[in-house]
C-alpha atoms as a PDB file:
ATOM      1  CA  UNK A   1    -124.110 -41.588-162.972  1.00  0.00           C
ATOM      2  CA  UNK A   2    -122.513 -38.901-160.696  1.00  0.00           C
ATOM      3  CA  UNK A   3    -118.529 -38.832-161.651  1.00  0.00           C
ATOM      4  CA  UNK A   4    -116.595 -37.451-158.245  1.00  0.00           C
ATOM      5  CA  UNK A   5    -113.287 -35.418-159.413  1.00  0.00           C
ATOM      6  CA  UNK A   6    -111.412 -37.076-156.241  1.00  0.00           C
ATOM      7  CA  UNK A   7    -111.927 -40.270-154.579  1.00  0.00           C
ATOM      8  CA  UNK A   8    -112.227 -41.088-150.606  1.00  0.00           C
ATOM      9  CA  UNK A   9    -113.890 -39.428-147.265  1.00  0.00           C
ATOM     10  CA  UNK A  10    -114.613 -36.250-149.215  1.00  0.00           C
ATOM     11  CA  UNK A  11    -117.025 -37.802-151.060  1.00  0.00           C
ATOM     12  CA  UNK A  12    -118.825 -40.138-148.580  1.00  0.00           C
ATOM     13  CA  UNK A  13    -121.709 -37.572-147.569  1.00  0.00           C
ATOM     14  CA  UNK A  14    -123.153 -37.514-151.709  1.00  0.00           C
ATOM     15  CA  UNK A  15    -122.404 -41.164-152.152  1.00  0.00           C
ATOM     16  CA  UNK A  16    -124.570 -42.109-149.368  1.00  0.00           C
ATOM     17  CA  UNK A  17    -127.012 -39.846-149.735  1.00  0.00           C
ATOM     18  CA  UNK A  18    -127.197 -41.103-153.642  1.00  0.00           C
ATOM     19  CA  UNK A  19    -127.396 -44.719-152.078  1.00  0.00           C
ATOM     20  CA  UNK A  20    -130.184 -44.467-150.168  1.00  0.00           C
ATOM     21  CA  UNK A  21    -132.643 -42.137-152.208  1.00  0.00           C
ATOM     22  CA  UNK A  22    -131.883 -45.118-155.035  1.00  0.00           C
ATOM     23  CA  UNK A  23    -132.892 -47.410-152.602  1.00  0.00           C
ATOM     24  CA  UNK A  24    -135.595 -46.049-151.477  1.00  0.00           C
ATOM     25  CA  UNK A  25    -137.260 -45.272-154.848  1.00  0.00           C
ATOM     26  CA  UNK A  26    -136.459 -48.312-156.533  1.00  0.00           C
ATOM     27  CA  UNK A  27    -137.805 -50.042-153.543  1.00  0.00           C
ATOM     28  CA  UNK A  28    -135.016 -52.248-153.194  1.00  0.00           C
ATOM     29  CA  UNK A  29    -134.673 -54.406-150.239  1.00  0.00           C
ATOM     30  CA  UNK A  30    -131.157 -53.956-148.816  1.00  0.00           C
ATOM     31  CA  UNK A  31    -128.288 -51.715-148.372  1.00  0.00           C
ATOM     32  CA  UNK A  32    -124.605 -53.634-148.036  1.00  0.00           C
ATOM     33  CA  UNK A  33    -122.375 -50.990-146.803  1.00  0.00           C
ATOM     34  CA  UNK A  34    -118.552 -51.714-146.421  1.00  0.00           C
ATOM     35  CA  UNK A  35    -117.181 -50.017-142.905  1.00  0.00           C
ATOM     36  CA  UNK A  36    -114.028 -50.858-141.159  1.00  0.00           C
ATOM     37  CA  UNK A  37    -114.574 -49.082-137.947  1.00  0.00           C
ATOM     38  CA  UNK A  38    -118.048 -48.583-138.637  1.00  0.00           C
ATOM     39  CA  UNK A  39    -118.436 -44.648-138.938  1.00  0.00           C
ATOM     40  CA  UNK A  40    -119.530 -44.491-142.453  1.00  0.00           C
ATOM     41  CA  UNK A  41    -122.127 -47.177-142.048  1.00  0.00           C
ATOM     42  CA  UNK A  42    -123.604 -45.127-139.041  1.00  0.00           C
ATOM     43  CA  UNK A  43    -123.871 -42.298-141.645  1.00  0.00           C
ATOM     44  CA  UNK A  44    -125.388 -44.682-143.621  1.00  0.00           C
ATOM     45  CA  UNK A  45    -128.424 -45.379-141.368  1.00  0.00           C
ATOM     46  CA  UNK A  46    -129.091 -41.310-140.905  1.00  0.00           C
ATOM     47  CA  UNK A  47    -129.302 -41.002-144.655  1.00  0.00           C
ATOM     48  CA  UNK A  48    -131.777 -43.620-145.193  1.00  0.00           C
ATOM     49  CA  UNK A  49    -133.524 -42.378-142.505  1.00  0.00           C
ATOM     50  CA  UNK A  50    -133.908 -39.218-144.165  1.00  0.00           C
ATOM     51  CA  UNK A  51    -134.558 -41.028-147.511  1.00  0.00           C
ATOM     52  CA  UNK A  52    -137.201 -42.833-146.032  1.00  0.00           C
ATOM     53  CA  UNK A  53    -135.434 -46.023-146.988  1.00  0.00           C
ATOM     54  CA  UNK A  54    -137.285 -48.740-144.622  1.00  0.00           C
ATOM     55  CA  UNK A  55    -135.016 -51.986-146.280  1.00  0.00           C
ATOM     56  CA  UNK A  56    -132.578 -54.022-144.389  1.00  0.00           C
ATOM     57  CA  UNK A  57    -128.888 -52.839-143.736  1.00  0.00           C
ATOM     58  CA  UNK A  58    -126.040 -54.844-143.595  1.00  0.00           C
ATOM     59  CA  UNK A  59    -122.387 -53.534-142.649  1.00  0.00           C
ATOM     60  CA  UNK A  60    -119.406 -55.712-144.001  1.00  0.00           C
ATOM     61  CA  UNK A  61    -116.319 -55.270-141.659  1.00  0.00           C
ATOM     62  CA  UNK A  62    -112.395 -56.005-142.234  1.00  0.00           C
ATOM     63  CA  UNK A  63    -111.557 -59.545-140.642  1.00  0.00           C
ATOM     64  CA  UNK A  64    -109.408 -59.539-137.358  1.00  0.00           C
ATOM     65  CA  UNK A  65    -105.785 -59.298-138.172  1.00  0.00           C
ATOM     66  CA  UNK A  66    -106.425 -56.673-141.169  1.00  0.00           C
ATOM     67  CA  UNK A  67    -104.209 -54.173-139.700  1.00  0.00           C
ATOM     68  CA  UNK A  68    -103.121 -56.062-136.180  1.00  0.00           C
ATOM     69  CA  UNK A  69    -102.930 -59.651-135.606  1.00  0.00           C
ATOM     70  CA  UNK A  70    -105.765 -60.783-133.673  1.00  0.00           C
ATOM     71  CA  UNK A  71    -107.411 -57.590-133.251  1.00  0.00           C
ATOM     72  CA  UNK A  72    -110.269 -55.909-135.164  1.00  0.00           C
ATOM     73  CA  UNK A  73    -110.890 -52.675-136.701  1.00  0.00           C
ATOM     74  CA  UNK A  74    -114.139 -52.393-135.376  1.00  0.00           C
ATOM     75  CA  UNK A  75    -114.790 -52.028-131.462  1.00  0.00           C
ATOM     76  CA  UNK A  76    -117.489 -53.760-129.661  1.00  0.00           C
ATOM     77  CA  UNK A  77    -118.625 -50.807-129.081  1.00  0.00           C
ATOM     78  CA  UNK A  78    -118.878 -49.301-132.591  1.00  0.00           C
ATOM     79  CA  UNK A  79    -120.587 -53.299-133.636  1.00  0.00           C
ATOM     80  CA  UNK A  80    -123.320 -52.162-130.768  1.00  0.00           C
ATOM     81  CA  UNK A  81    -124.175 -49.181-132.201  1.00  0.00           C
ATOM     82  CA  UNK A  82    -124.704 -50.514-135.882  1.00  0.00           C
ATOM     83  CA  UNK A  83    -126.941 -53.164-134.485  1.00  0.00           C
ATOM     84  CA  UNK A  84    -128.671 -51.078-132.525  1.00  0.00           C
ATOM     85  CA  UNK A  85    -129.248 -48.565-135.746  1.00  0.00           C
ATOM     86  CA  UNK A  86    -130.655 -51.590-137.137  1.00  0.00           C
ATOM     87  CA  UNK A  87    -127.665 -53.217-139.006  1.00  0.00           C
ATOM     88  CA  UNK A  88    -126.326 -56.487-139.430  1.00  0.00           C
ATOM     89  CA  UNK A  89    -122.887 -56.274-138.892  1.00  0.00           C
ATOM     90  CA  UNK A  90    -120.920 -59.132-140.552  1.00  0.00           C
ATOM     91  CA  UNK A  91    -117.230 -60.179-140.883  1.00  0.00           C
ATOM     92  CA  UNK A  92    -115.328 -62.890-142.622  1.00  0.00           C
ATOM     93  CA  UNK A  93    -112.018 -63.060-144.642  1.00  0.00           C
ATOM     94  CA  UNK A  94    -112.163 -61.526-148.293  1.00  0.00           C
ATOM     95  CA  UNK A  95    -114.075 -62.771-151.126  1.00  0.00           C
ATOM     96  CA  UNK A  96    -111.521 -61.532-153.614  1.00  0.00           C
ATOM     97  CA  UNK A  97    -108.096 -62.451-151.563  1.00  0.00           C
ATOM     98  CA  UNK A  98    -108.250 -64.417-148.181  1.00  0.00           C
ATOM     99  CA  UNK A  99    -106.353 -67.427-148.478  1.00  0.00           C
ATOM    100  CA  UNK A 100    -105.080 -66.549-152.393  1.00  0.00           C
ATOM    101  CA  UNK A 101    -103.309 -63.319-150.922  1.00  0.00           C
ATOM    102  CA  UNK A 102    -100.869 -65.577-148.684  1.00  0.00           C
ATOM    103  CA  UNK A 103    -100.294 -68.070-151.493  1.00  0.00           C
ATOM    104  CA  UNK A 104     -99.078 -65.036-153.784  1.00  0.00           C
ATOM    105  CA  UNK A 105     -97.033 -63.087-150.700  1.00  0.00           C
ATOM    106  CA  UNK A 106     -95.825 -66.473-150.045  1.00  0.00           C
ATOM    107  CA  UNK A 107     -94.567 -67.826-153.787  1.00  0.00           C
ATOM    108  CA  UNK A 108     -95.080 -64.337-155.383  1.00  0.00           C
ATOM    109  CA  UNK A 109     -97.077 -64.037-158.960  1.00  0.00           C
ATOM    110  CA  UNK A 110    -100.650 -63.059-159.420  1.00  0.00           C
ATOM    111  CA  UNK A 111    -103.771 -65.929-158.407  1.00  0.00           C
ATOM    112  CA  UNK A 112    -106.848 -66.275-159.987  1.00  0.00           C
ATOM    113  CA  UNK A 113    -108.885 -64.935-157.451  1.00  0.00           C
ATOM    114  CA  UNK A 114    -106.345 -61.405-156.989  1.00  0.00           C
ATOM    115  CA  UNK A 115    -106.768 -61.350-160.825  1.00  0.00           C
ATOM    116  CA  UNK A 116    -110.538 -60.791-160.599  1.00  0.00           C
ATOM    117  CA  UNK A 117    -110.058 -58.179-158.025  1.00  0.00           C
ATOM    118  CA  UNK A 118    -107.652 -56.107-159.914  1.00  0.00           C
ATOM    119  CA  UNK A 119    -109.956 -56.600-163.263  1.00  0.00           C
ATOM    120  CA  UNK A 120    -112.718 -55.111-160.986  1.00  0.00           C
ATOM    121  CA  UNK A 121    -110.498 -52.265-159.910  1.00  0.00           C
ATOM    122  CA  UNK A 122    -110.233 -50.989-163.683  1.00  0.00           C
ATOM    123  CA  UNK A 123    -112.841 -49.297-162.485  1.00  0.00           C
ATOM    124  CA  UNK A 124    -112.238 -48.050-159.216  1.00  0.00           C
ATOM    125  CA  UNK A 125    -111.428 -49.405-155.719  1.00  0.00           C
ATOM    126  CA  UNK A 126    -114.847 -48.798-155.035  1.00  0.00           C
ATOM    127  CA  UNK A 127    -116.357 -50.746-157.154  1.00  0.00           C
ATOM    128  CA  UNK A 128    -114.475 -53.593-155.983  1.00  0.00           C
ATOM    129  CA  UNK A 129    -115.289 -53.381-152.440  1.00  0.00           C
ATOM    130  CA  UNK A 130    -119.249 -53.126-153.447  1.00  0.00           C
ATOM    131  CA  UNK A 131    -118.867 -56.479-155.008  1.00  0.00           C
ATOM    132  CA  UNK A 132    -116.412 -58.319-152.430  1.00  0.00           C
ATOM    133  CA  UNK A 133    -118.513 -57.142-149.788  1.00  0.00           C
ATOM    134  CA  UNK A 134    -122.174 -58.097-151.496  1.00  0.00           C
ATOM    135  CA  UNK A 135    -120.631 -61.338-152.243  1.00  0.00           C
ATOM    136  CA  UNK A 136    -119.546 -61.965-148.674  1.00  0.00           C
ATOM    137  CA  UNK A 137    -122.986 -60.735-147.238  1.00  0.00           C
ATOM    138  CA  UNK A 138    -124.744 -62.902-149.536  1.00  0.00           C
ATOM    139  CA  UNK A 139    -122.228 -66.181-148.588  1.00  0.00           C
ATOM    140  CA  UNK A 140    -123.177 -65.064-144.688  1.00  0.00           C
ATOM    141  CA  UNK A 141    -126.993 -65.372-145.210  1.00  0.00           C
ATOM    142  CA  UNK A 142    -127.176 -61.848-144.745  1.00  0.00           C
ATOM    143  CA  UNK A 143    -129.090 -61.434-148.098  1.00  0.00           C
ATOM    144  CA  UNK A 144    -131.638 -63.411-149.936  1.00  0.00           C
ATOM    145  CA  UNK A 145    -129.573 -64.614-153.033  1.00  0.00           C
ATOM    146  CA  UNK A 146    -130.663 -63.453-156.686  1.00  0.00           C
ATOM    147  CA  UNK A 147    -132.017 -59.987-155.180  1.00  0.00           C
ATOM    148  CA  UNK A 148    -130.551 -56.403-156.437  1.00  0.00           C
ATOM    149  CA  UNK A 149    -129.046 -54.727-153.517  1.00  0.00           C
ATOM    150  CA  UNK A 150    -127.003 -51.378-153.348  1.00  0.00           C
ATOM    151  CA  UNK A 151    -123.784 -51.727-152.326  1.00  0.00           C
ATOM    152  CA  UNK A 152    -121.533 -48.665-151.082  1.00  0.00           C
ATOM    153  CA  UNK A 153    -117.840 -48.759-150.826  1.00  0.00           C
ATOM    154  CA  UNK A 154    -114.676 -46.387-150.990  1.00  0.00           C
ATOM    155  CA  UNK A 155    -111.195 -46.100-151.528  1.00  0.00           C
ATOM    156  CA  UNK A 156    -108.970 -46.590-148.136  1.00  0.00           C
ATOM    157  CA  UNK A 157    -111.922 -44.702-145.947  1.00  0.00           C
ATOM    158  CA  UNK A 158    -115.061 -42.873-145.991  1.00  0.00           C
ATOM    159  CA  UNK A 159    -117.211 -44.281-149.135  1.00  0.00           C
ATOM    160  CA  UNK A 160    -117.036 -42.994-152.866  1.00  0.00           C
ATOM    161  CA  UNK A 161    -118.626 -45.819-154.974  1.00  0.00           C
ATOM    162  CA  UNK A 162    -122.206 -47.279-155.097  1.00  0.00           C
ATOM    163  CA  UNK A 163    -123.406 -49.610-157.177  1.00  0.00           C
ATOM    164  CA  UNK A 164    -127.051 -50.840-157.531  1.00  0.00           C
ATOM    165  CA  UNK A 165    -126.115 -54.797-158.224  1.00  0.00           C
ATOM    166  CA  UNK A 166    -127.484 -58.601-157.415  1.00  0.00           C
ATOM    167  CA  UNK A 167    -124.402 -60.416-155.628  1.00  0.00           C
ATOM    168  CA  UNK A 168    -123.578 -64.359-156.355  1.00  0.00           C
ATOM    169  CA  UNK A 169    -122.136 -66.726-154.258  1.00  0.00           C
ATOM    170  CA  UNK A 170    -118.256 -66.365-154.128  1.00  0.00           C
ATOM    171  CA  UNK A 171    -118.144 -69.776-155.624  1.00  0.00           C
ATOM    172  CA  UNK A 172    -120.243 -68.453-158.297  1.00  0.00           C
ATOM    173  CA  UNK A 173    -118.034 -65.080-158.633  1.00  0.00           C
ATOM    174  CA  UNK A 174    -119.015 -64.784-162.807  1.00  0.00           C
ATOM    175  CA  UNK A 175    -122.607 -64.467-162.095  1.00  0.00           C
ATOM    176  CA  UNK A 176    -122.342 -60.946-160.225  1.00  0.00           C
ATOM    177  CA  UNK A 177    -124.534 -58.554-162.534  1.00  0.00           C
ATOM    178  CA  UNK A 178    -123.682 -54.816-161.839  1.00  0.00           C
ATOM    179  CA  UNK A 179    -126.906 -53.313-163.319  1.00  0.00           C
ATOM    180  CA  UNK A 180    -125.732 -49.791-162.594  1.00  0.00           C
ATOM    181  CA  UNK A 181    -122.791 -47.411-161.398  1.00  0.00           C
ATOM    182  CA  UNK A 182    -125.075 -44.399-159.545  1.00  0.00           C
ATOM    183  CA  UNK A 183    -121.521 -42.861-158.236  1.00  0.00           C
ATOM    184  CA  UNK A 184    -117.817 -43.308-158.187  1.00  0.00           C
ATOM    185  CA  UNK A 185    -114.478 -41.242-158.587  1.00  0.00           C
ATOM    186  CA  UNK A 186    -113.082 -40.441-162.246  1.00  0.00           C
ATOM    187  CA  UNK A 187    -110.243 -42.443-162.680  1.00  0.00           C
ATOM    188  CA  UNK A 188    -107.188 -40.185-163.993  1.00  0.00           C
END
């Protein structure tokens, strides 16, 4: 496992590269990549190319209203470009807060569903965001379930954390096996 000293953008360049040279040796069969305006997944795409990685990439996007009501993260423009690199672009609300994060703004305390997400962020953002967003790619029919994927993810922007894991349905959140951390930031 490669440990990063720092976490964020300044790491994305060696996490993907480490992404896709797992992928493509261990043959697996997709790439879920986590992008909110879709620069790091376009990154994504050159370094499998160079890997020689030949599986199926999907890009997991922020829902409308993230930052702005009613608007998207993402422009058209940016969702044409992933698509034509050969991604499948995807966006729904979050496996790990949606709804639950209105109930506890709304009446305070912590929900079930935040509680999961924090227990996953014990060990980084990142490795939080790799299983949200391979558990909302899998829920979209964007992957075939009960097949290892490697997820990439990060910490605000750029990517720092991938994990080589086989999502479950959200409604099946307990069965998510992380088989292996190949990179993420050292938590001080």
């Amino acid at each position: 496992m490669l440990c990063f000293e720092t976490s964020g953008p300044a790491c994305t360049a060696r996490t993907l590269e480490a992404a896709a040279r797992e992928a493509a040796a261990r043959g697996i069969s997709y790439m879920v990549v986590s992008s909110n305006t879709g620069k790091t997944a376009l990154l994504l795409a050159q370094e499998a190319a160079r890997a020689g990685y030949s599986g199926g990439l999907v890009c997991v996007t922020h829902v409308d209203g993230f930052v702005e009501k009613g608007k998207n993260e993402m422009s058209g423009e940016a969702r044409r470009q992933l698509e034509g690199a050969g991604f499948r672009v995807y966006t729904a609300a979050h496996a790990l807060s949606g709804a639950e994060r209105a109930i506890s703004r709304k009446f305070q305390g912590a929900y079930p569903v935040e509680i999961i997400a924090h227990t996953l962020r014990i060990f980084g953002q990142g490795v939080k965001v790799c299983v949200e967003v391979s558990v909302m790619a899998l829920d979209g029919g964007l992957l075939p379930y009960g097949t290892p994927v490697v997820a990439v993810g990060g910490t605000g922007t750029g990517a720092d954390t991938a994990l080589v894991l086989t999502p479950a349905h959200a409604s099946e959140i307990f069965a998510v096996k992380v088989h292996e951390i190949l990179c993420k930031p050292r938590l001080s």
